[in-house]
Protein backbone atom coordinates (compact mmCIF):
# COMPACT_ATOMS: atom_id res chain seq x y z
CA UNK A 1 -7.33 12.65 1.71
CA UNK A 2 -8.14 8.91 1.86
CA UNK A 3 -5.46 6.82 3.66
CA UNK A 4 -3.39 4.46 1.83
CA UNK A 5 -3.83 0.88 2.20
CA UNK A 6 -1.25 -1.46 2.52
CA UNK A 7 -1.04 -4.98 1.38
CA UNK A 8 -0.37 -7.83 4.58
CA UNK A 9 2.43 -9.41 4.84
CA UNK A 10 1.29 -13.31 5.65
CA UNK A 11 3.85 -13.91 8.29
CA UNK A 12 3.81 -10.59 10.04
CA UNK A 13 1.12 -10.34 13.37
CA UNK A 14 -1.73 -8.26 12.82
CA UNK A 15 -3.52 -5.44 15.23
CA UNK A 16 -7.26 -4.96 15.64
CA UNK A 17 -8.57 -1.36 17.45
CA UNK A 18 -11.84 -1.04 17.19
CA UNK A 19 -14.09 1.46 19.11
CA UNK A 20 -17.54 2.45 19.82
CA UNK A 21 -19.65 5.77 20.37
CA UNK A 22 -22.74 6.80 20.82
CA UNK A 23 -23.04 7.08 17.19
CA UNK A 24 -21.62 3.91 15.95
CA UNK A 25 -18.72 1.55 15.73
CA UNK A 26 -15.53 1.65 14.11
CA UNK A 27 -12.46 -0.98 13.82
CA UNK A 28 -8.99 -0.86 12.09
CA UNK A 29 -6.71 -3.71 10.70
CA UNK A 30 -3.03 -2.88 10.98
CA UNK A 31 0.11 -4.66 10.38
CA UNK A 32 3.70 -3.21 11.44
CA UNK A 33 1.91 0.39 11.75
CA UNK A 34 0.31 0.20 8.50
CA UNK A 35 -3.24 0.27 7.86
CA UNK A 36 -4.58 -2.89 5.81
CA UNK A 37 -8.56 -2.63 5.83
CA UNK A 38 -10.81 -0.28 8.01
CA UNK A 39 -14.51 -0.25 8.60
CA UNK A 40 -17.37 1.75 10.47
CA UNK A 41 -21.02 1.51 10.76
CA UNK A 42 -23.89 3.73 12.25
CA UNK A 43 -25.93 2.17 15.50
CA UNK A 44 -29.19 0.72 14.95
CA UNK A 45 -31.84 1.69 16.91
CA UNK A 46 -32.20 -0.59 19.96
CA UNK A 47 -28.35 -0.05 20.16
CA UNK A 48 -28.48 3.42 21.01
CA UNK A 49 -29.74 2.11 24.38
CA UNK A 50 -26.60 0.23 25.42
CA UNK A 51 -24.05 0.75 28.43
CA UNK A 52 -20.91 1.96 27.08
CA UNK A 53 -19.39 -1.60 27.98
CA UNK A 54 -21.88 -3.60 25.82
CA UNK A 55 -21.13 -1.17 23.22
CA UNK A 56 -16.93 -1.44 23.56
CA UNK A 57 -18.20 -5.24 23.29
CA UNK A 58 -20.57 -4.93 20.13
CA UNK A 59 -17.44 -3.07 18.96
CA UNK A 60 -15.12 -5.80 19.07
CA UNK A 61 -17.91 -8.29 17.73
CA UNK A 62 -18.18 -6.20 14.80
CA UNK A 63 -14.27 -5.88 14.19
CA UNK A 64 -13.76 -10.08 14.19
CA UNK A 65 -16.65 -9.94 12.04
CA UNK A 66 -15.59 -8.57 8.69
């Protein structure tokens, strides 16, 4: 099942996690344990070729991105 999203609360502090594989990158938006937006994307090509701390990094690039 599909988890529910919850709507933020403006004055509450937020929570990125994002992570990376060898497969792609994923990140999650939380707020007082709850998730509020998630996102994932498959690597390209040339990024299959990175050291596993460029990809935490790409990871983190990607999660401030959206």
């Amino acid at each position: 099942s599909a988890p529910i999203l919850a709507l933020p609360e403006g004055s509450k502090d937020f929570i990125v996690y994002c992570d990376a594989s060898k497969k792609g990158l994923g990140a999650v938006l939380m707020q007082k344990e709850k998730v509020i937006s998630y996102a994932s994307c498959q690597l390209k090509i040339h990024e299959k070729n990175y050291t596993t701390h460029d990809l935490e990094l790409d990871a983190v690039v990607f999660a401030l991105k959206i």
